[in-house]
C-alpha atoms as a PDB file:
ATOM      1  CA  UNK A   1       2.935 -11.959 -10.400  1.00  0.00           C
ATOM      2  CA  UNK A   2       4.211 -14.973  -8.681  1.00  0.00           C
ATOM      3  CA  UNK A   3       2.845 -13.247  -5.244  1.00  0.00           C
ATOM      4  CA  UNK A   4      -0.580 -13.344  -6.545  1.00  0.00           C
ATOM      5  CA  UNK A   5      -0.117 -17.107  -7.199  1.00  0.00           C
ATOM      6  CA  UNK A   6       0.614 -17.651  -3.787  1.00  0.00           C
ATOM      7  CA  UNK A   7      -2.211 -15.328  -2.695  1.00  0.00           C
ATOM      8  CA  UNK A   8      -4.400 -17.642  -4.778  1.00  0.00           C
ATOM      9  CA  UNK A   9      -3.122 -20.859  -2.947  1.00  0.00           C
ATOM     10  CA  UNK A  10      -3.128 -19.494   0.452  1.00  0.00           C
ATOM     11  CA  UNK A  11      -6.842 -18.298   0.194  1.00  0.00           C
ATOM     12  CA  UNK A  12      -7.686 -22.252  -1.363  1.00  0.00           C
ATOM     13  CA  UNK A  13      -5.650 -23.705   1.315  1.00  0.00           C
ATOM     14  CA  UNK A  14      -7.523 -20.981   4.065  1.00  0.00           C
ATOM     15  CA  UNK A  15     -10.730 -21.471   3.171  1.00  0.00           C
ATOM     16  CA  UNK A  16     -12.321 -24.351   5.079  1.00  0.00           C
ATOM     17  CA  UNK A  17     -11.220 -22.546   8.069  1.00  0.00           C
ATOM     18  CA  UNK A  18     -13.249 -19.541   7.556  1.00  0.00           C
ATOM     19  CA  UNK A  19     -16.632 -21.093   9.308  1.00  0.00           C
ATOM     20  CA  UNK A  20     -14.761 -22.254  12.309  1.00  0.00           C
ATOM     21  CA  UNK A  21     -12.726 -19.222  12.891  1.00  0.00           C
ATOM     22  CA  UNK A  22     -15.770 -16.907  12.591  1.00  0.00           C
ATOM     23  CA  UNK A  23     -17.741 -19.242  14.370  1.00  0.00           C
ATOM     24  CA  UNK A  24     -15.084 -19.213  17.313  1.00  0.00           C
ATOM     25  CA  UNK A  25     -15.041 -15.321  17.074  1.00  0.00           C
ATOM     26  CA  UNK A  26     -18.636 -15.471  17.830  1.00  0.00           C
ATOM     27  CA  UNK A  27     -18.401 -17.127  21.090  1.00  0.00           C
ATOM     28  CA  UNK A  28     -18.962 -14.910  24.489  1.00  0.00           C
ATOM     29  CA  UNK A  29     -15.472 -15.210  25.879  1.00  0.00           C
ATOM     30  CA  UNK A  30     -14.142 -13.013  22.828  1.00  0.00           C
ATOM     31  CA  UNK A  31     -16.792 -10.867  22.721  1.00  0.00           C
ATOM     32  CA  UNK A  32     -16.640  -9.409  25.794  1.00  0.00           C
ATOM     33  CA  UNK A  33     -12.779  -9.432  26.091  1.00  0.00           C
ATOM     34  CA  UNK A  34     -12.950  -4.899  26.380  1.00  0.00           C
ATOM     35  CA  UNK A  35      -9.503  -5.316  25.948  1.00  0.00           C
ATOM     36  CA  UNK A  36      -9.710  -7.195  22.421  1.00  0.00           C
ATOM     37  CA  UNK A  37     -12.514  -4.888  21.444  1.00  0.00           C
ATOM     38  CA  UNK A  38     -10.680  -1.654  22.530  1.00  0.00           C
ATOM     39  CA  UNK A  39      -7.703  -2.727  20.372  1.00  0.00           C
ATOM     40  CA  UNK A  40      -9.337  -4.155  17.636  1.00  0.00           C
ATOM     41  CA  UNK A  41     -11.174  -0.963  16.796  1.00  0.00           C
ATOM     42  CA  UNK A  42      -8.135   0.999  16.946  1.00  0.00           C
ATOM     43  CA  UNK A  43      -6.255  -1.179  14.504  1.00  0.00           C
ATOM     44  CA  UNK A  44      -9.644  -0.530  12.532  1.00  0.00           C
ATOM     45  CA  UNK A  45      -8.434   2.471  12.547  1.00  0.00           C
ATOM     46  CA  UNK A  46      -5.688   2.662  11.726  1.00  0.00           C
ATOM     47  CA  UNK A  47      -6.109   0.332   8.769  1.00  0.00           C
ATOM     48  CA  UNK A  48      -8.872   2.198   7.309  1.00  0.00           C
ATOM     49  CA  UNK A  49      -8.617   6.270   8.100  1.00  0.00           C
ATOM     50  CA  UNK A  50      -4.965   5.730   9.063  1.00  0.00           C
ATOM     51  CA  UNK A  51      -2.983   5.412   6.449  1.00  0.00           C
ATOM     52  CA  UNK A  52      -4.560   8.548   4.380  1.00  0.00           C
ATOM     53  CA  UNK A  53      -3.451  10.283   7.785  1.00  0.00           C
ATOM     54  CA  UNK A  54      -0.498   9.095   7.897  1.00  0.00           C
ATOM     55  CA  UNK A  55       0.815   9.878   4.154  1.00  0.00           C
ATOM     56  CA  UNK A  56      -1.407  13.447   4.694  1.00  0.00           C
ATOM     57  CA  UNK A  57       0.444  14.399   7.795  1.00  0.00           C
ATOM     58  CA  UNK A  58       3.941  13.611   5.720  1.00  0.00           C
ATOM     59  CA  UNK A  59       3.272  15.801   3.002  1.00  0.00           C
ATOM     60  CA  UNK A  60       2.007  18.602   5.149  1.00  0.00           C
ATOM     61  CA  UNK A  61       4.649  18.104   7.302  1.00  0.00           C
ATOM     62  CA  UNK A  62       7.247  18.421   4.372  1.00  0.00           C
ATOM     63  CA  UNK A  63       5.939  21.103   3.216  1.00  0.00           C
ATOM     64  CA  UNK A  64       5.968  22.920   6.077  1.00  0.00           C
ATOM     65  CA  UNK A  65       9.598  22.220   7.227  1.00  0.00           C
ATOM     66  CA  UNK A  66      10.213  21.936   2.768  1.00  0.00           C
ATOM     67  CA  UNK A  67      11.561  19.066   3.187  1.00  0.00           C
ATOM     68  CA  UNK A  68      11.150  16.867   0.135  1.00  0.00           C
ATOM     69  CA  UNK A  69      12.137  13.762   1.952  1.00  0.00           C
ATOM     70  CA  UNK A  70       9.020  14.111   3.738  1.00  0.00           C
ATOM     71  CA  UNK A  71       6.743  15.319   1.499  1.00  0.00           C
ATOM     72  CA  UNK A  72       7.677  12.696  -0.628  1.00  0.00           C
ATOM     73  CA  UNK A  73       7.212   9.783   1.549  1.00  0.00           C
ATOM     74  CA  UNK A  74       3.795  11.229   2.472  1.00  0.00           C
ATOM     75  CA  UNK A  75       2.953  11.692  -1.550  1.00  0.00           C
ATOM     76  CA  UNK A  76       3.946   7.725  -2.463  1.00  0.00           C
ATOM     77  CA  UNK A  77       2.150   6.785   0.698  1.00  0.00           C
ATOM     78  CA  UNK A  78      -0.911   8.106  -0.052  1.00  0.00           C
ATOM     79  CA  UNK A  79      -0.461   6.952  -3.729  1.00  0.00           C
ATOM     80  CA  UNK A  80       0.424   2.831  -2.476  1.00  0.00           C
ATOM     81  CA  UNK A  81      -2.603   3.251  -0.132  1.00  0.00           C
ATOM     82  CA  UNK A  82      -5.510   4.258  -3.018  1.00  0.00           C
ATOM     83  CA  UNK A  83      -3.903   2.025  -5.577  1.00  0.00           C
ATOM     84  CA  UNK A  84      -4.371  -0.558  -3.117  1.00  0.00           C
ATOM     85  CA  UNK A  85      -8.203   0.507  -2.134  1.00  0.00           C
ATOM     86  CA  UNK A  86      -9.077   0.679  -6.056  1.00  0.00           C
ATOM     87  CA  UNK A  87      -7.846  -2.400  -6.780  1.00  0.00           C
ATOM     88  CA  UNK A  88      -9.632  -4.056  -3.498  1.00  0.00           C
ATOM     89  CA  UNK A  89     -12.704  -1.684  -4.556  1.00  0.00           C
ATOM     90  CA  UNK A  90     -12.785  -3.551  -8.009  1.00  0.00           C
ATOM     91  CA  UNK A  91     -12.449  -7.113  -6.423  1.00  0.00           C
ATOM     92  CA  UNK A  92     -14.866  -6.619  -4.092  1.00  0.00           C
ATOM     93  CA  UNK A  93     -17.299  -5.818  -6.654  1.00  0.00           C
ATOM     94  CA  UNK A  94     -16.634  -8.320  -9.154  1.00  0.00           C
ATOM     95  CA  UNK A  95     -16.803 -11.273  -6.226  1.00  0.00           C
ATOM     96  CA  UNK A  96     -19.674  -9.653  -4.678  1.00  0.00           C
ATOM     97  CA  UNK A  97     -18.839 -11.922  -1.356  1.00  0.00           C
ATOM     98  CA  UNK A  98     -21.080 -11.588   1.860  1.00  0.00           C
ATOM     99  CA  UNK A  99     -19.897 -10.845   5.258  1.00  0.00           C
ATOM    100  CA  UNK A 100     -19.963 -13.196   8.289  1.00  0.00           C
ATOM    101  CA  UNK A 101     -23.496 -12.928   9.358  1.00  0.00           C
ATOM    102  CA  UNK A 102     -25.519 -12.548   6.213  1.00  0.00           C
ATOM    103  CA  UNK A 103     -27.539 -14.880   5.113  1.00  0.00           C
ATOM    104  CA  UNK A 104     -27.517 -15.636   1.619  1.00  0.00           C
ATOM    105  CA  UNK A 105     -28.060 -18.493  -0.804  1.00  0.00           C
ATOM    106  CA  UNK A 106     -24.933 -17.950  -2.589  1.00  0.00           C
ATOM    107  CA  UNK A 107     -21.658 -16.984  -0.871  1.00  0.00           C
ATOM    108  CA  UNK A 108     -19.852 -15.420  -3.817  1.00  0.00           C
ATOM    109  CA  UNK A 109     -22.139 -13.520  -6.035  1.00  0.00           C
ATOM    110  CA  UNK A 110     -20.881 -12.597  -9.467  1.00  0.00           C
ATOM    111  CA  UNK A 111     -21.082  -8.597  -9.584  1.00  0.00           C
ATOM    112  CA  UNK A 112     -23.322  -8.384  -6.570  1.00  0.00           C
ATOM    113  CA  UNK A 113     -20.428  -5.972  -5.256  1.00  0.00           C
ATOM    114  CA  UNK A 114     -21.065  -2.965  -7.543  1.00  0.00           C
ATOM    115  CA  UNK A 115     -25.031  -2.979  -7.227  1.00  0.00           C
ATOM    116  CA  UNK A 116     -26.643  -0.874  -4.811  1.00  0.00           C
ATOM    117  CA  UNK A 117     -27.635  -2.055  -1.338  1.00  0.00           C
ATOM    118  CA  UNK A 118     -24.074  -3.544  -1.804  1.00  0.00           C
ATOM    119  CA  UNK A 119     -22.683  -3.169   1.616  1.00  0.00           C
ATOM    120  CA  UNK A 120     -23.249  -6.745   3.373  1.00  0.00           C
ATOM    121  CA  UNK A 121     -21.294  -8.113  -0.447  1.00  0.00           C
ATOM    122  CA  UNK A 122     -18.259  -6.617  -0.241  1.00  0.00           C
ATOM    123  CA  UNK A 123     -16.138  -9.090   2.375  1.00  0.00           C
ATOM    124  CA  UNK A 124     -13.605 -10.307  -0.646  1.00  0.00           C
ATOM    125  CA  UNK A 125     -10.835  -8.819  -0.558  1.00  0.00           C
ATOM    126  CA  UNK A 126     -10.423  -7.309   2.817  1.00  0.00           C
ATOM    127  CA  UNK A 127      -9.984  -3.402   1.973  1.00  0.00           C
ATOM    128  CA  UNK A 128      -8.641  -2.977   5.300  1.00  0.00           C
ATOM    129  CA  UNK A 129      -5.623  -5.007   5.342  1.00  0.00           C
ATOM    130  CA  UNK A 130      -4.742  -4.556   1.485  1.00  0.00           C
ATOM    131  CA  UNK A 131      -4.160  -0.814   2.808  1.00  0.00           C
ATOM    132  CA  UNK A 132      -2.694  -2.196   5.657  1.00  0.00           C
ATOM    133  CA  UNK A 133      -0.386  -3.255   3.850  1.00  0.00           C
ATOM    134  CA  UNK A 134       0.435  -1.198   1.357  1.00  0.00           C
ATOM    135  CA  UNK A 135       1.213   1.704   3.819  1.00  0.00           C
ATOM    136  CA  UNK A 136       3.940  -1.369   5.506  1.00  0.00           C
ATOM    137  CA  UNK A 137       5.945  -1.934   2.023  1.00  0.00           C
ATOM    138  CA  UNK A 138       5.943   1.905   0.928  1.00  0.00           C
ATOM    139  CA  UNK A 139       6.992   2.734   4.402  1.00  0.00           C
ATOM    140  CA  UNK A 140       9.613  -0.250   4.516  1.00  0.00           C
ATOM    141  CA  UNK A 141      10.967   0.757   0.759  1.00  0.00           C
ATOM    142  CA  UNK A 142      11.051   4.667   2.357  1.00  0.00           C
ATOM    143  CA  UNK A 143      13.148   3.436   4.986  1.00  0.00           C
ATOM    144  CA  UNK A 144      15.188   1.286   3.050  1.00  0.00           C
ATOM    145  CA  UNK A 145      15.811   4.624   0.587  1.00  0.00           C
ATOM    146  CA  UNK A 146      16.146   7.450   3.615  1.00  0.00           C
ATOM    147  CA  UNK A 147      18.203   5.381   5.773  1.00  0.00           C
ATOM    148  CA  UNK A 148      19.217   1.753   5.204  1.00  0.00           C
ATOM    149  CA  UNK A 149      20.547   0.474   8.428  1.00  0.00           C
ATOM    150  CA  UNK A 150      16.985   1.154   9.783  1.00  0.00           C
ATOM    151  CA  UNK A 151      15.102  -1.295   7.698  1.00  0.00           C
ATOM    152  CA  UNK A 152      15.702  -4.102   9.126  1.00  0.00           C
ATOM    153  CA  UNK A 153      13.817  -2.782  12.479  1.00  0.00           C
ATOM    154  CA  UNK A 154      11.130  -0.828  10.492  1.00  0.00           C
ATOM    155  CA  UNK A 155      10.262  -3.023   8.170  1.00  0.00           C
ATOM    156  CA  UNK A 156       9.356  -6.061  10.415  1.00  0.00           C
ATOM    157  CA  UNK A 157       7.179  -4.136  12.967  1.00  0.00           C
ATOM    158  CA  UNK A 158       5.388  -2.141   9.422  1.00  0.00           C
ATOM    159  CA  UNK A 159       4.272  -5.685   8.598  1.00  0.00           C
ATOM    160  CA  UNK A 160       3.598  -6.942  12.239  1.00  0.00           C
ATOM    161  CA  UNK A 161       1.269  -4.468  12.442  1.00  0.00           C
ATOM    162  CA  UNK A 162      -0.241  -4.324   9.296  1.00  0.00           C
ATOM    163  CA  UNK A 163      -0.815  -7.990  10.117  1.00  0.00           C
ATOM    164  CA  UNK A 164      -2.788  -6.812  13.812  1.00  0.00           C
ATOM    165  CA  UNK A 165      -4.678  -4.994  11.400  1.00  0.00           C
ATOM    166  CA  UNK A 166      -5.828  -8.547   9.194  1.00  0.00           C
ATOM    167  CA  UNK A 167      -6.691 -10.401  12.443  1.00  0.00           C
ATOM    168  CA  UNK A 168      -8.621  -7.774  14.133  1.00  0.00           C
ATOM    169  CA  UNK A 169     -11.075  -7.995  11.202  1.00  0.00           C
ATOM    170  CA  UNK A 170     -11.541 -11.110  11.395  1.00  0.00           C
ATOM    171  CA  UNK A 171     -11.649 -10.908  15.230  1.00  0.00           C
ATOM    172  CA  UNK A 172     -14.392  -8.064  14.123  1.00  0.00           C
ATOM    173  CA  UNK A 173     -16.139  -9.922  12.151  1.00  0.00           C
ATOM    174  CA  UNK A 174     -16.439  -8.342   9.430  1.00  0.00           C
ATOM    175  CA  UNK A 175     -13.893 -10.520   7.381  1.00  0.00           C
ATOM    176  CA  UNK A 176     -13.345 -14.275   6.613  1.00  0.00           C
ATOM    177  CA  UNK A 177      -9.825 -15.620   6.747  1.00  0.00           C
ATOM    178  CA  UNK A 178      -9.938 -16.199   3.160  1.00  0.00           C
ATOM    179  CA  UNK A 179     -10.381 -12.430   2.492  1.00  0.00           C
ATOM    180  CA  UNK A 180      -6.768 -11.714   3.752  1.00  0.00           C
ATOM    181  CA  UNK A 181      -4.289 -13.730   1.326  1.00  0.00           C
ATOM    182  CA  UNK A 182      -5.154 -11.711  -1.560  1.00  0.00           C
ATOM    183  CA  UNK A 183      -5.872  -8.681   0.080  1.00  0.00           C
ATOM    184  CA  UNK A 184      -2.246  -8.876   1.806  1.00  0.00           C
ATOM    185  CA  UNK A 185      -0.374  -9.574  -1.882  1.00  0.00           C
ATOM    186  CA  UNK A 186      -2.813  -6.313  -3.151  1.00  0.00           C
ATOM    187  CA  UNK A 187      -1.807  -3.993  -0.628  1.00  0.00           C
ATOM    188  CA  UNK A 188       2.184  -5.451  -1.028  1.00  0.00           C
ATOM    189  CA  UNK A 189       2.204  -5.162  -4.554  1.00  0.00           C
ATOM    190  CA  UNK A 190       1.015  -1.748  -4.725  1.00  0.00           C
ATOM    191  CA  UNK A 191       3.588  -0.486  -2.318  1.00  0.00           C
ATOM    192  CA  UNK A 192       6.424  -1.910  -4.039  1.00  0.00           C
ATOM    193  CA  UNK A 193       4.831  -0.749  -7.457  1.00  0.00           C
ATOM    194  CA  UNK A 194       4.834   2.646  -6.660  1.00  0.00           C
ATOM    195  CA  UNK A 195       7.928   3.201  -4.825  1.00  0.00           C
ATOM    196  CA  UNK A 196       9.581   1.532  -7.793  1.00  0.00           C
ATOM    197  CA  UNK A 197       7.977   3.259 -10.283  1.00  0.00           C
ATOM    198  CA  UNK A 198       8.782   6.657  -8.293  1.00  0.00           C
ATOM    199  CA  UNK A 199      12.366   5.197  -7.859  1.00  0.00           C
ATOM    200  CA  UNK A 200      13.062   5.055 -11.418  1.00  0.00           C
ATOM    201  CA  UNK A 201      11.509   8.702 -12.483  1.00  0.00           C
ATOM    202  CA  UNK A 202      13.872  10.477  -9.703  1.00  0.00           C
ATOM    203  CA  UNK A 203      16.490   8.035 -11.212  1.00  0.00           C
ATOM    204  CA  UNK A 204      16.121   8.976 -14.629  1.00  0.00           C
ATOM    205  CA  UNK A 205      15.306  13.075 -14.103  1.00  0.00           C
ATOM    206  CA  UNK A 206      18.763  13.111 -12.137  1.00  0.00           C
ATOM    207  CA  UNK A 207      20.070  11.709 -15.197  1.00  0.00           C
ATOM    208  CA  UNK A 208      18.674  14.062 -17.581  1.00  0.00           C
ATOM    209  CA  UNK A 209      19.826  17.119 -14.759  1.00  0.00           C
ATOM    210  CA  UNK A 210      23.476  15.555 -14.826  1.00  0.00           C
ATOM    211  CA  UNK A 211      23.643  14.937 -18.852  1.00  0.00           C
ATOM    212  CA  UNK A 212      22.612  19.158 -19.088  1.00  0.00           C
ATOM    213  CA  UNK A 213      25.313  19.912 -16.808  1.00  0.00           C
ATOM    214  CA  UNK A 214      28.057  18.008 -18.475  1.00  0.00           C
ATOM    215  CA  UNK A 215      27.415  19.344 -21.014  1.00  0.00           C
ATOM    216  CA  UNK A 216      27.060  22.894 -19.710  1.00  0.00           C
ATOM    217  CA  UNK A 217      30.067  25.394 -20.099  1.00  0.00           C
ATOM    218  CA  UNK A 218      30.488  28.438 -17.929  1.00  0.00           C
ATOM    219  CA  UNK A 219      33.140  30.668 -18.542  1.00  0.00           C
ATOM    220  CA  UNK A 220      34.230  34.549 -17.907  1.00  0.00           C
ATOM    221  CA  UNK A 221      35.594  37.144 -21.296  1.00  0.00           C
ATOM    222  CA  UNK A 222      38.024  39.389 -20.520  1.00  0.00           C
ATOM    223  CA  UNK A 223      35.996  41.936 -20.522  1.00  0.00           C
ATOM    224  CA  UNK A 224      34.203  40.543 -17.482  1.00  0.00           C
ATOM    225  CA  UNK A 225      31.150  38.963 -19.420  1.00  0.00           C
ATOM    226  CA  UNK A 226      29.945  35.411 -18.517  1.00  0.00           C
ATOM    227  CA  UNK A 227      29.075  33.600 -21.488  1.00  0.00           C
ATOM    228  CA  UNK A 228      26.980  30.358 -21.310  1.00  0.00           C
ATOM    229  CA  UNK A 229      27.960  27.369 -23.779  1.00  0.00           C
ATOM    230  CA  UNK A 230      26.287  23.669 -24.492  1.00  0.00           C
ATOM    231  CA  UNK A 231      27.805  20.997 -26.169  1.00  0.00           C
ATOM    232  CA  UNK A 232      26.406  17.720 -28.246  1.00  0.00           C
ATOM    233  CA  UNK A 233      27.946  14.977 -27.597  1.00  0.00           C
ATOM    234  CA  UNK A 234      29.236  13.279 -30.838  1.00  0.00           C
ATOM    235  CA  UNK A 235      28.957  10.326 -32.159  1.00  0.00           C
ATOM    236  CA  UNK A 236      30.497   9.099 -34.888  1.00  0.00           C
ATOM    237  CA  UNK A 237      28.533   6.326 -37.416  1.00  0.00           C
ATOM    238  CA  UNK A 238      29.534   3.026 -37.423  1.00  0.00           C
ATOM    239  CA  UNK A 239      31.325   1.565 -40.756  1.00  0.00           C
END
C-alpha cells in the first residue's frame, strides 16, 4: 500500500505541470515530428492491444509446444493486464476526469466516468500505461522465476518501455501527466499481485503432491502382486 502513497504524492507534486506539458505538446514542432507520431502510435499499441497479444500468443504458444512454462506466463499475463484495466476502468469512472482538449467547467467530475457519452471523462488514470505496466512486473517476476540471471536485463528494458508507453500518451494527447503516477503503481501492483498469488498456489499444490507421496507405499507380494499403502502421520497429544 505504501506504493499507492507515493502514487498519491507524485500525482500532487505532478500536477501543476500538466497545462504546460500539454500545452508544449500542442505546439507545431511536435506535431509534425512523423517520426514521434509513427512511434508514438505504435507504443499505443502496444500498451493497449499489446499486452492481451502478448499473454494470448504465450498461452497458445504453450499449448502448442505443451509447455506449461509458457502457457503459464501467457495465463498470469493476461490475468496482471485485466486486473490492471478493471481497476483503471473503475477509477476512471469514479473521477470522471476530461481529456486535454475538452472543455469543461469542472476538471474532475464525480462519476461523470460511468455515464454515457463518457468518452472525453475518462483521462484519470491512464488505462494505457497501468497495462503498460502490469505486463513489465508480471513479465519481470516470470523472468525472475524461469531464469534468474536474466532479470536484471529484462526487467529494466520491461519498465523502460512500459514507461515509452506513459510519455507517448501524453505526447498523444490524450493524457495529463498527472494521469500516470497512479496509473503506473495500478498496473505494478497488479503484476506483482498476481504472480504472487500464483506463486504461492503452485507452492502450496507441490506441497500437498509431495505430503501424498511420502506418505505413499509401493511394494511387490511374492506372488508378484503390487499392493498400494498410505500412511497418517501421527501425532501424539501434548501433556
Amino acid at each position: 500500500m505504501a506504493g499507492f502513497g507515493v502514487a498519491v504524492l507524485a500525482t500532487l507534486a505532478v500536477a501543476p505541470l500538466d497545462k504546460p506539458v500539454a500545452g508544449e505538446m500542442s505546439e507545431a514542432d511536435w506535431e509534425k515530428d512523423e517520426q514521434l507520431h509513427g512511434a508514438s502510435q505504435r507504443l499505443a499499441f502496444a500498451g493497449g492491444p499489446g499486452p492481451f497479444f502478448l499473454g494470448a500468443g504465450l498461452f497458445t504458444a504453450g499449448m502448442l509446444d505443451r509447455s506449461s512454462t509458457l502457457s503459464g506466463a501467457g495465463e498470469r499475463i493476461t490475468e496482471s493486464v485485466v486486473l490492471a484495466a478493471a481497476l483503471t476502468g473503475l477509477g476512471k469512472g469514479i473521477a470522471g476526469r476530461a481529456l486535454p482538449g475538452v472543455k469543461t467547467s469542472e476538471e474532475f467530475q464525480w462519476d461523470r466516468g460511468f455515464h454515457r457519452g463518457n468518452g472525453p471523462f475518462v483521462s484519470f488514470p491512464s488505462g494505457h500505461t497501468a497495462a503498460a505496466f502490469a505486463m513489465a512486473s508480471a513479465i519481470t517476476e516470470e523472468t525472475s522465476d524461469w531464469q534468474s540471471s536474466f532479470e536484471p536485463y529484462v526487467g529494466p528494458a520491461a519498465y523502460a518501455g512500459a514507461s515509452a508507453i506513459a510519455l507517448a500518451r501524453i505526447y498523444q494527447r490524450v493524457h495529463w501527466m498527472s494521469d500516470l503516477p497512479l496509473a503506473i503503481a495500478i498496473g505494478t501492483w497488479s503484476g506483482l499481485s498476481v504472480e504472487s498469488h500464483s506463486r504461492h498456489k503452485r507452492t502450496h499444490i507441490n506441497t500437498v503432491v509431495r505430503r501424498i507421496v511420502d506418505a505413499t507405499t509401493i511394494a511387490r507380494t511374492a506372488d508378484g502382486e503390487t499392493l498400494v499403502g498410505w500412511s497418517v502421520p501421527f501425532v501424539a497429544p501434548d501433556r
